[in-house]
C-alpha atoms as a PDB file:
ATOM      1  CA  UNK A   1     -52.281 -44.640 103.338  1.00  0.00           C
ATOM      2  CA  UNK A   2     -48.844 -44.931 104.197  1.00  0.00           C
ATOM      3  CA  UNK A   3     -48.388 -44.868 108.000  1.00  0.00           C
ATOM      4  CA  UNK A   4     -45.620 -43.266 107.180  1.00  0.00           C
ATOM      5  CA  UNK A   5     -48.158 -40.179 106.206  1.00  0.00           C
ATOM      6  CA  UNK A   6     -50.625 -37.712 108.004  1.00  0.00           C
ATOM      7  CA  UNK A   7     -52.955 -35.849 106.293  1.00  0.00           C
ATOM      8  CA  UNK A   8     -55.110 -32.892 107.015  1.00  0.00           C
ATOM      9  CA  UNK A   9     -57.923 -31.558 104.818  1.00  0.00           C
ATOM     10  CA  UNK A  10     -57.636 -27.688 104.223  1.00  0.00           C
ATOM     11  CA  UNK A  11     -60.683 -25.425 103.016  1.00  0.00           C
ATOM     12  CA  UNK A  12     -60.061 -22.413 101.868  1.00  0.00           C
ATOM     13  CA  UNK A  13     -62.991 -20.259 101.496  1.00  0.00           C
ATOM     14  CA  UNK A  14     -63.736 -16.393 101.229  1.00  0.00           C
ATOM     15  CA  UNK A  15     -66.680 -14.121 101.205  1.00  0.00           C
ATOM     16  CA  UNK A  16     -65.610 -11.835  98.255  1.00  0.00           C
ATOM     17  CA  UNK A  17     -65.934 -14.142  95.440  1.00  0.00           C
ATOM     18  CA  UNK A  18     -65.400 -11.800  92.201  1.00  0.00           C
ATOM     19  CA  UNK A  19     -67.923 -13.941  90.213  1.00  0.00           C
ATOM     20  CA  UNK A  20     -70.204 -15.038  92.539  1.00  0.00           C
ATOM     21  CA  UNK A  21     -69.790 -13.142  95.956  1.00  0.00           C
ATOM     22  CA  UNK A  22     -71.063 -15.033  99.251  1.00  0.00           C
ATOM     23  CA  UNK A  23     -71.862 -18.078  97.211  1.00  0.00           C
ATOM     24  CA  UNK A  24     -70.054 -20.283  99.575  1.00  0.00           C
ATOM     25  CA  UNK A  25     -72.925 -18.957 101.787  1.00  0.00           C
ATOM     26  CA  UNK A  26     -75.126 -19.709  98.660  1.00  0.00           C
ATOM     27  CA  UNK A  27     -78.413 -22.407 100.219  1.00  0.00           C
ATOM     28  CA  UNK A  28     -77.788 -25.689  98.417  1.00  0.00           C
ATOM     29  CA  UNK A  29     -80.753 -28.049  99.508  1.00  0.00           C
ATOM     30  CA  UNK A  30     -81.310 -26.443 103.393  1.00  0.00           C
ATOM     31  CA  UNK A  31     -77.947 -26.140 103.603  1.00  0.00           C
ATOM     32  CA  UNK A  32     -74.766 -23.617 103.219  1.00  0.00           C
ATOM     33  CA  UNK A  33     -73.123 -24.382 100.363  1.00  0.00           C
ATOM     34  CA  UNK A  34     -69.594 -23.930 102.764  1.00  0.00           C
ATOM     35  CA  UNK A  35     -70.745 -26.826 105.174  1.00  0.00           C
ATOM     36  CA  UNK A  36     -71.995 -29.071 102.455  1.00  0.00           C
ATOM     37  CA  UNK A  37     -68.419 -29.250 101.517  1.00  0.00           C
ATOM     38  CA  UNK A  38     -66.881 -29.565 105.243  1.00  0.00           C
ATOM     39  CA  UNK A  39     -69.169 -32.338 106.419  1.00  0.00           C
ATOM     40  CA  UNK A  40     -68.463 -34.124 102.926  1.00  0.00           C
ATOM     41  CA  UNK A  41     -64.785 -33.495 103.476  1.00  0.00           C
ATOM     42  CA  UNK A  42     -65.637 -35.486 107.131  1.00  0.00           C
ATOM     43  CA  UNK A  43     -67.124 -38.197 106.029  1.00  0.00           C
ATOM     44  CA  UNK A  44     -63.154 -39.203 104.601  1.00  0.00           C
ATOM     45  CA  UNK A  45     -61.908 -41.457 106.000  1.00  0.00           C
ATOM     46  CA  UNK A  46     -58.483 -40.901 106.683  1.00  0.00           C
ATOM     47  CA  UNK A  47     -57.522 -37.408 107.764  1.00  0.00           C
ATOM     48  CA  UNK A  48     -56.849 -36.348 110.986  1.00  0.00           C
ATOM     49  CA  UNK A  49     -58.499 -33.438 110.455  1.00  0.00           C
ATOM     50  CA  UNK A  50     -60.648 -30.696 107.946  1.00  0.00           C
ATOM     51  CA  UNK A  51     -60.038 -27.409 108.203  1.00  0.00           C
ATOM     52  CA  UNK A  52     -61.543 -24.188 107.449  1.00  0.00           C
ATOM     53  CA  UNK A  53     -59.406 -21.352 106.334  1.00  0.00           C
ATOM     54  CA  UNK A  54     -60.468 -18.258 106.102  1.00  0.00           C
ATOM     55  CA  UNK A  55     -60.021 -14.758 106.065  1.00  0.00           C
ATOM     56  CA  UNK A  56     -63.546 -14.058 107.620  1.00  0.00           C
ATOM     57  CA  UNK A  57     -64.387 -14.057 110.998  1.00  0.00           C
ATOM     58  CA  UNK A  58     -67.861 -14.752 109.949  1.00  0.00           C
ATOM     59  CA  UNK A  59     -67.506 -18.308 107.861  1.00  0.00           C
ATOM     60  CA  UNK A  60     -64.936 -19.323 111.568  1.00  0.00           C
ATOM     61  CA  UNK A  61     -67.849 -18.597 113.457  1.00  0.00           C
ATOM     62  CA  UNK A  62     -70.023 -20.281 111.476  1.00  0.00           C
ATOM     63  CA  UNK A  63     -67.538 -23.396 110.982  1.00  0.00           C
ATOM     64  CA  UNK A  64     -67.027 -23.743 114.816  1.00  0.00           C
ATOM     65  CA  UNK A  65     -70.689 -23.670 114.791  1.00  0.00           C
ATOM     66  CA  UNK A  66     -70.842 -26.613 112.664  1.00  0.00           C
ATOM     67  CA  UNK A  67     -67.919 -28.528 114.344  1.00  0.00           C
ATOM     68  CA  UNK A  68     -65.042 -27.968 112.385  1.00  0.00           C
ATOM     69  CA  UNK A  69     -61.777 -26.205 113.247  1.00  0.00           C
ATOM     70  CA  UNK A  70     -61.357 -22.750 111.530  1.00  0.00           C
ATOM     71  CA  UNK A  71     -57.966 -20.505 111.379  1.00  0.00           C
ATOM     72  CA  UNK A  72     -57.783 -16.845 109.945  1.00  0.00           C
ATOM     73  CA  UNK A  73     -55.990 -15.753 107.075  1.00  0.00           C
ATOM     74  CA  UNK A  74     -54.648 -12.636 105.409  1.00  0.00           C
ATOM     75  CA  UNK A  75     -57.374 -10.956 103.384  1.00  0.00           C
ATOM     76  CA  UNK A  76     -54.450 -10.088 100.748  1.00  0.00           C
ATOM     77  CA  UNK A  77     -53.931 -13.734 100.018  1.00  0.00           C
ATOM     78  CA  UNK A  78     -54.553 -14.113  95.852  1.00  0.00           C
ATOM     79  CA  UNK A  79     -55.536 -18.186  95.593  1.00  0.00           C
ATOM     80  CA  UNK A  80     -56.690 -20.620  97.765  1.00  0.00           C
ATOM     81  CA  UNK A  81     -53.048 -22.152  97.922  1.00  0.00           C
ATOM     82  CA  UNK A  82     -51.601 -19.164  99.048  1.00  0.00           C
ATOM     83  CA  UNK A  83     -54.398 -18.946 101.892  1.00  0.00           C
ATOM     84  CA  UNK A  84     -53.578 -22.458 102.731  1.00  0.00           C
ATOM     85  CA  UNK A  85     -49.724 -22.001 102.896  1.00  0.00           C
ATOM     86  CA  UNK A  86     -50.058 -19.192 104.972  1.00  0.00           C
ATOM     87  CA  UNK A  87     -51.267 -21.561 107.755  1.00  0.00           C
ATOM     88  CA  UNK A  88     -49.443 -24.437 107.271  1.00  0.00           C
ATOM     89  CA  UNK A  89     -47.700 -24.436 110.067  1.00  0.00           C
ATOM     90  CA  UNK A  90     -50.632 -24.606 112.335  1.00  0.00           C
ATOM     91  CA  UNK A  91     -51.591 -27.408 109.586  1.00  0.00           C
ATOM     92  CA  UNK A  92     -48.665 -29.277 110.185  1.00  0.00           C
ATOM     93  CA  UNK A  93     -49.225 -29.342 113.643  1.00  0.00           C
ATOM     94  CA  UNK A  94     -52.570 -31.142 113.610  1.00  0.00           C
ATOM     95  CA  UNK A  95     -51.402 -33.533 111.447  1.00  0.00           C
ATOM     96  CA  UNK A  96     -48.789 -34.701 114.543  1.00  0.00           C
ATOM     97  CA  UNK A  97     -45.721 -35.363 111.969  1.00  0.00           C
ATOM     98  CA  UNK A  98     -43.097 -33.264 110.006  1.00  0.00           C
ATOM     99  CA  UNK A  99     -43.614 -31.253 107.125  1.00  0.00           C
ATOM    100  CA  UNK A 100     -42.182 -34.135 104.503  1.00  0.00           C
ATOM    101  CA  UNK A 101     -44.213 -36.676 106.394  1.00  0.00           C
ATOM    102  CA  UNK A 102     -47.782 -34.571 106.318  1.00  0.00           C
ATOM    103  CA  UNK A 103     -49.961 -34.381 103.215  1.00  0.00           C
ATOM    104  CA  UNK A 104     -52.365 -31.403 103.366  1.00  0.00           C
ATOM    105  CA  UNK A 105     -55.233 -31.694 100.720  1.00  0.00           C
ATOM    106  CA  UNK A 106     -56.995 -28.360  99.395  1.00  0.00           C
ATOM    107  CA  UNK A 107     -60.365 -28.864  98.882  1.00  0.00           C
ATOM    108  CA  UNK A 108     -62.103 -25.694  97.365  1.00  0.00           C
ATOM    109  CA  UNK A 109     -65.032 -24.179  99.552  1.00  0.00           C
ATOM    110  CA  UNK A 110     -67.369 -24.238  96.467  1.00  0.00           C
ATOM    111  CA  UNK A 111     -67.272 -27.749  95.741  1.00  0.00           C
ATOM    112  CA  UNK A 112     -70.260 -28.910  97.400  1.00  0.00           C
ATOM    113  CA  UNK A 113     -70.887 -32.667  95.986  1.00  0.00           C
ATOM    114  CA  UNK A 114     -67.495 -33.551  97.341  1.00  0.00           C
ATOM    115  CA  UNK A 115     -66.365 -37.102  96.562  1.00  0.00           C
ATOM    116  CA  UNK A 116     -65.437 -38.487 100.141  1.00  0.00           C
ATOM    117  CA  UNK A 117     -63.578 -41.235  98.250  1.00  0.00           C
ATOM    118  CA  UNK A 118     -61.542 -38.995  96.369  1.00  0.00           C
ATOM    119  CA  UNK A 119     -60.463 -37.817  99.205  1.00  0.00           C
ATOM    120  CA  UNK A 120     -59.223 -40.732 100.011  1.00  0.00           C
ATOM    121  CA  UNK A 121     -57.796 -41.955  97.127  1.00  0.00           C
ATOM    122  CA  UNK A 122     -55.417 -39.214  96.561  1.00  0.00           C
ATOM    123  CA  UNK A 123     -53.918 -40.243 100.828  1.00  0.00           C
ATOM    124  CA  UNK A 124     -53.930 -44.158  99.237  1.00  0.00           C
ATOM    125  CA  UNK A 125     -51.862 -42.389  95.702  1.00  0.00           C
ATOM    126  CA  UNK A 126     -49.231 -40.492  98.068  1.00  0.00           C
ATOM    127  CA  UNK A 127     -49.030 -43.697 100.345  1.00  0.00           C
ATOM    128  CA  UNK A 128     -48.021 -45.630  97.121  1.00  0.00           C
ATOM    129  CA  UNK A 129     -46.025 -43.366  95.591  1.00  0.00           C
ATOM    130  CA  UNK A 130     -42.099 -43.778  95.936  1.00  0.00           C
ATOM    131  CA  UNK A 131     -40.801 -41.197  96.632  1.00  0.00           C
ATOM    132  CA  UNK A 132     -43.401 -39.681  97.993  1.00  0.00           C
ATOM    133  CA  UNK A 133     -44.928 -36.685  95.522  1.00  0.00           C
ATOM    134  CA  UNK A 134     -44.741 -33.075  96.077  1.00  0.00           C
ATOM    135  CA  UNK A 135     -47.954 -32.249  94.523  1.00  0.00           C
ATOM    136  CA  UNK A 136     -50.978 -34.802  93.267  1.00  0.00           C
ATOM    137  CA  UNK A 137     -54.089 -33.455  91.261  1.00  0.00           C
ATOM    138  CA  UNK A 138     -57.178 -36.037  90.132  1.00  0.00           C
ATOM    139  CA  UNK A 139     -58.505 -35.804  86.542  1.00  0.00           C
ATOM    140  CA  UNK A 140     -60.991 -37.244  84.859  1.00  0.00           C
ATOM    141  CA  UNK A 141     -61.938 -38.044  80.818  1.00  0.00           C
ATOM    142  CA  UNK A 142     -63.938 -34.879  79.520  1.00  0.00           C
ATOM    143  CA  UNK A 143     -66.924 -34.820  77.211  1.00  0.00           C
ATOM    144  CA  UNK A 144     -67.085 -33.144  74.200  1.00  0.00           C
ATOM    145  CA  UNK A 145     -69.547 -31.142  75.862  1.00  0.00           C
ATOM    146  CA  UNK A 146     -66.927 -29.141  78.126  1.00  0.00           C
ATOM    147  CA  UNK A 147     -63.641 -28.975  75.751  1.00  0.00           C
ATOM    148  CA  UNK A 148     -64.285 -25.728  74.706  1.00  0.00           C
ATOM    149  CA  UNK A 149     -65.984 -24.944  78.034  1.00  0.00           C
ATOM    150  CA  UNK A 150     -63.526 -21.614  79.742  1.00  0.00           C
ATOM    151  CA  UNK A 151     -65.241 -22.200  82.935  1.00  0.00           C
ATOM    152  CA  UNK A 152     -63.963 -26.097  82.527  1.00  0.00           C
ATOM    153  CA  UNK A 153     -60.030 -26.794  83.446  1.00  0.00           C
ATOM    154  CA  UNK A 154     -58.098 -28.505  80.739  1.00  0.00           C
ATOM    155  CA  UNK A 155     -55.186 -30.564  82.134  1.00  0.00           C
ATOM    156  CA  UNK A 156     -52.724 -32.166  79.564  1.00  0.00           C
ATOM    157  CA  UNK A 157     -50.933 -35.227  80.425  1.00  0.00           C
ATOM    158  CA  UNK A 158     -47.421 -36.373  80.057  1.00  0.00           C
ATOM    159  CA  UNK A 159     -47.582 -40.356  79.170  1.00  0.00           C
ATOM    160  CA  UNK A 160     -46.540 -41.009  82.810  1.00  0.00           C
ATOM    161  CA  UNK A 161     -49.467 -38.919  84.168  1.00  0.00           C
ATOM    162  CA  UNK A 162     -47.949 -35.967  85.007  1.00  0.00           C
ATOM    163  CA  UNK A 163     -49.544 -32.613  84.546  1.00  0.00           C
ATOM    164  CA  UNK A 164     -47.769 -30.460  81.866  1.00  0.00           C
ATOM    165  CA  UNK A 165     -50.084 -27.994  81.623  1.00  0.00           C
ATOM    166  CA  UNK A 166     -53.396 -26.884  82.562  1.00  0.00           C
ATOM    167  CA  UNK A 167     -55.613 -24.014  81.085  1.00  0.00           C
ATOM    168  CA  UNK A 168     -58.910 -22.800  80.044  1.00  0.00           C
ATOM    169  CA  UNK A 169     -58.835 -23.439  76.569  1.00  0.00           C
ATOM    170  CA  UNK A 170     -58.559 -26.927  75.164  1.00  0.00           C
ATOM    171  CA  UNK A 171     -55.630 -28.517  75.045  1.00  0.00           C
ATOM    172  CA  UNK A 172     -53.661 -29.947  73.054  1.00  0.00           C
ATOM    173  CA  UNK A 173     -54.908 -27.681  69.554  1.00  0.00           C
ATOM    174  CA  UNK A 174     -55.839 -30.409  66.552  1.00  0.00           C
ATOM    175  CA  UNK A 175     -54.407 -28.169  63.810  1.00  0.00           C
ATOM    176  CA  UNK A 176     -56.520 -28.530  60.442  1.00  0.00           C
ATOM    177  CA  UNK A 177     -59.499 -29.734  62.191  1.00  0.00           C
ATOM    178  CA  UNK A 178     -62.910 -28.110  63.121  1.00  0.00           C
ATOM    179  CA  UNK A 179     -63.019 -27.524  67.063  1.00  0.00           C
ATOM    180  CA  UNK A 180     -66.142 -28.958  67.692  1.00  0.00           C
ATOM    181  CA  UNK A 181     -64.538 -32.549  66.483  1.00  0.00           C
ATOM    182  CA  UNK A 182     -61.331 -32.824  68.715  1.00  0.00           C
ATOM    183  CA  UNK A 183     -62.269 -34.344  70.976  1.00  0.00           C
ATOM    184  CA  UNK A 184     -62.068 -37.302  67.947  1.00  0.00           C
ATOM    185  CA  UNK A 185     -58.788 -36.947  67.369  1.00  0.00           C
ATOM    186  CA  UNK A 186     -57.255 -36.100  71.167  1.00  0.00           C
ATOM    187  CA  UNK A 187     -57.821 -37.153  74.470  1.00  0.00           C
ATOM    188  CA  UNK A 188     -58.801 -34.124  77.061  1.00  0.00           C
ATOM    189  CA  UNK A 189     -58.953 -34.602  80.636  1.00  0.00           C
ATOM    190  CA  UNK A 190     -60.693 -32.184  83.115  1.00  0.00           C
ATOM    191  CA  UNK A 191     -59.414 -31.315  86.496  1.00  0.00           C
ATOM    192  CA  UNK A 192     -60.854 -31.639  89.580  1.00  0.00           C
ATOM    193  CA  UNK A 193     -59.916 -28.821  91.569  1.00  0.00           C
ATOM    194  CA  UNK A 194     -58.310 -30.594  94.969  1.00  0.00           C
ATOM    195  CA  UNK A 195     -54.598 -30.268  95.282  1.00  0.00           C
ATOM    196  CA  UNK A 196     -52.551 -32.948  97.509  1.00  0.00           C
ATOM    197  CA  UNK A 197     -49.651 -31.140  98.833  1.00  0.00           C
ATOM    198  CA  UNK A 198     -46.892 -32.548 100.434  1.00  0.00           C
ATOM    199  CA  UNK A 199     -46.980 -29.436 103.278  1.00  0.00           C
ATOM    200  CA  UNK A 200     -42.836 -29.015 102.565  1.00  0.00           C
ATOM    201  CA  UNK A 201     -44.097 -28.238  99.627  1.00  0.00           C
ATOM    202  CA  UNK A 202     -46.773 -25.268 100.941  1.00  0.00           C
ATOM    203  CA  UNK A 203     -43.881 -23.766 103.232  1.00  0.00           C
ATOM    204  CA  UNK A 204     -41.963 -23.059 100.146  1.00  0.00           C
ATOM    205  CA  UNK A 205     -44.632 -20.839  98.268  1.00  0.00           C
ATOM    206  CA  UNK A 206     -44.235 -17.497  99.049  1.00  0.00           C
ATOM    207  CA  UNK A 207     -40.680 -18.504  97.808  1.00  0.00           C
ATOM    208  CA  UNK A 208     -41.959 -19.160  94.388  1.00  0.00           C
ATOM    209  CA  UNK A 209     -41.171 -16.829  91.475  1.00  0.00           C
ATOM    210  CA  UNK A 210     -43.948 -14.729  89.875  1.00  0.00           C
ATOM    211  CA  UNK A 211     -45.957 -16.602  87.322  1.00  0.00           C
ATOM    212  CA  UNK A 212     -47.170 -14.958  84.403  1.00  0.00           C
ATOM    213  CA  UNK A 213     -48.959 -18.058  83.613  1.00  0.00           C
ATOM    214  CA  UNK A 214     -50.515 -18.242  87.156  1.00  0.00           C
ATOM    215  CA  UNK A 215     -52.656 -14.921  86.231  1.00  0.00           C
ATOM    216  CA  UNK A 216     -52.678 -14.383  82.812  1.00  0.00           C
ATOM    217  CA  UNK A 217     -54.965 -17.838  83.247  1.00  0.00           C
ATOM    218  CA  UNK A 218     -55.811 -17.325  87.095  1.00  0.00           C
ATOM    219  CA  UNK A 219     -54.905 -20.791  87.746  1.00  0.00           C
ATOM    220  CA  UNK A 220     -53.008 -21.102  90.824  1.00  0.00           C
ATOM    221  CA  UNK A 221     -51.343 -24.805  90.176  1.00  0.00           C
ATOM    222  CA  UNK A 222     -49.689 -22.681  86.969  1.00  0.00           C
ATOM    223  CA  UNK A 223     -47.028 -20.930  89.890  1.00  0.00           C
ATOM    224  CA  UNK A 224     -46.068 -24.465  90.864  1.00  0.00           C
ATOM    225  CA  UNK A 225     -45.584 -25.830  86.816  1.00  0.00           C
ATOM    226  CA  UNK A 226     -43.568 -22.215  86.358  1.00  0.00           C
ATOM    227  CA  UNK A 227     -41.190 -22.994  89.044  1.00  0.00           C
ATOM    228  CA  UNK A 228     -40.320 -26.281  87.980  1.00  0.00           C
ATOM    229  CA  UNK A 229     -42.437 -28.458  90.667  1.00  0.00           C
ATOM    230  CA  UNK A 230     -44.035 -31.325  89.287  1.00  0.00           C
ATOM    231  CA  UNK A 231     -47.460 -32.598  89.668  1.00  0.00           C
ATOM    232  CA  UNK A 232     -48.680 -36.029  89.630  1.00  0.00           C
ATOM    233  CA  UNK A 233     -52.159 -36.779  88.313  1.00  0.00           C
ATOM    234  CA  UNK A 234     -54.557 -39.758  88.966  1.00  0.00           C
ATOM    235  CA  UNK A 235     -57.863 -40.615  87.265  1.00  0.00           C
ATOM    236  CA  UNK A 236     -61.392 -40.160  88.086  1.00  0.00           C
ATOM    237  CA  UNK A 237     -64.956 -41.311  87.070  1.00  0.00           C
ATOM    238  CA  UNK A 238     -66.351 -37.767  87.310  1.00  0.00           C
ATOM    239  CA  UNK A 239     -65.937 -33.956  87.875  1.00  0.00           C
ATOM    240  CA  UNK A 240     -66.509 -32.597  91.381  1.00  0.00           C
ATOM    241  CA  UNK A 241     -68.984 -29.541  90.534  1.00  0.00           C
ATOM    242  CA  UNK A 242     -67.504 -26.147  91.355  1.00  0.00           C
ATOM    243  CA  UNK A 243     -69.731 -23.404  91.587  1.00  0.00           C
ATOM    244  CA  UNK A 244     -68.411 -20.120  89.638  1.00  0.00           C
ATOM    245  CA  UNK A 245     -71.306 -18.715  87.912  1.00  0.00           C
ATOM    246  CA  UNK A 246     -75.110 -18.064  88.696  1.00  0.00           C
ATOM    247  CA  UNK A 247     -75.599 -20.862  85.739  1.00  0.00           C
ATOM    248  CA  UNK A 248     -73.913 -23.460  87.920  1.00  0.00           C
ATOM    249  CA  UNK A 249     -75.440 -22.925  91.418  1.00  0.00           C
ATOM    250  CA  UNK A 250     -78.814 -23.326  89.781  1.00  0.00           C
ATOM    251  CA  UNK A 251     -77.356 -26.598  88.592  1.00  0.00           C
ATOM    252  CA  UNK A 252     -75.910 -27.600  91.978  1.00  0.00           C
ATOM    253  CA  UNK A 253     -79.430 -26.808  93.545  1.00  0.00           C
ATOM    254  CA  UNK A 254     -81.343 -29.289  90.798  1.00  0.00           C
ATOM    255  CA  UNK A 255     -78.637 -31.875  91.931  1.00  0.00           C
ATOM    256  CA  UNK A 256     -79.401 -31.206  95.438  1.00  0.00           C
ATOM    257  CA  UNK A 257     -83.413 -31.290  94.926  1.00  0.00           C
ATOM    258  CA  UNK A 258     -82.428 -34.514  93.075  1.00  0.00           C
ATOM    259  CA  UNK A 259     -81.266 -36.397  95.698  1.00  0.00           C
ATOM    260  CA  UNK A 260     -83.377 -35.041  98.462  1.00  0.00           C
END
């Protein structure tokens, strides 16, 4: 990365899931599924530091316990963004530079196979980048298996990479063709759900309009598309597995029992 650059990893988790509640507490293989995705977050190499942020004094405890810093939150936050941004001041600050020199990257607290080296590659894509981006996103080629997946985040690419649009249906539509075969005749890339933000970025959010978009999809990177800020993709092998339903923590805990 650019020494230019600091960057700080930012967790933001909460107990009262609407799908799933306490699943970041879910067991994963012996372990929370919440510090499963901190100490994979550590094992980065280049931020400063990982963060918990949280609106529970519970999961600080618990992250303390496990070594990691933890600030409090607003319960009334709506997304994970929002949570972060609320802090990111106190962000800032541990990264040791100034807003438009400190990259804050949002890794969801249910993402508990955490690519390290993703991690890392989206520092090395900001450190390359000229200018510098407000907001990066990694992607990765989707099966035909998950295009019509809801649970499954479709992002659709500009031909210079950046994001035009993101949803839970497939996109782009193949008009006059039978769903289950687009994925023949249209390329559809998944997103993984870690954010880069450039943290000038963050201290601008509660300044954002209202998005329709952001909840008639509840997809929080939809405010930031809405208001005109653009976000830069890069690619990646695979998904990072984000636990939402019952159906998908039983599949994180065969990975886990996989690998044990």
């Amino acid at each position: 990365m650019s020494s230019s650059l600091a960057s700080v990893v930012a967790v933001p988790a909460r107990l009262e899931s609407s799908r799933l509640p306490n699943k970041v507490l879910a067991d994963i293989g012996g372990q929370p599924m919440l510090q499963r995705v901190l100490e994979g977050c550590a094992r980065a190499a280049t931020p400063q530091a990982v963060v918990l942020c949280t609106d529970s004094d519970q999961l600080a405890d618990l992250a303390r316990g496990w070594g990691f810093q933890a600030l409090l939150t607003s319960p009334a936050c709506e997304s994970g963004s929002e949570r972060i941004a609320s802090v990111a001041a106190d962000l800032i600050a541990l990264g040791g530079r100034n807003a438009d020199a400190t990259l804050i990257i949002n890794v969801q607290g249910d993402q508990p196979f955490i690519d390290p080296a993703v991690i890392d590659a989206m520092s090395a894509e900001f450190g390359r980048r000229t200018p510098t981006p407000e907001v990066l996103t990694p992607v990765y080629r989707m099966g035909a298996d998950k295009v019509h997946n809801p649970n499954v985040v479709k992002t659709l690419l500009a031909a210079d990479g950046r994001a035009l649009y993101f949803s839970r249906s497939a996109v782009p539509h193949v008009r006059g063709v039978d769903p289950d075969l687009w994925h023949q005749h249209a390329s559809y890339w998944g997103h993984v759900g870690i954010y880069g933000y450039r943290a000038d970025v963050l201290q601008r959010w509660d300044a954002l309009p209202h998005s329709p978009l952001e909840h008639t999809e509840k997809l929080e990177q939809l405010r930031l598309i809405e208001a005109g800020i653009g976000i830069g993709t890069y690619s990646v092998e695979d998904e990072s597995l984000s636990v939402d339903t019952a159906e998908q923590l039983e599949q994180a805990r065969a990975i886990a029992a996989s690998q044990a």
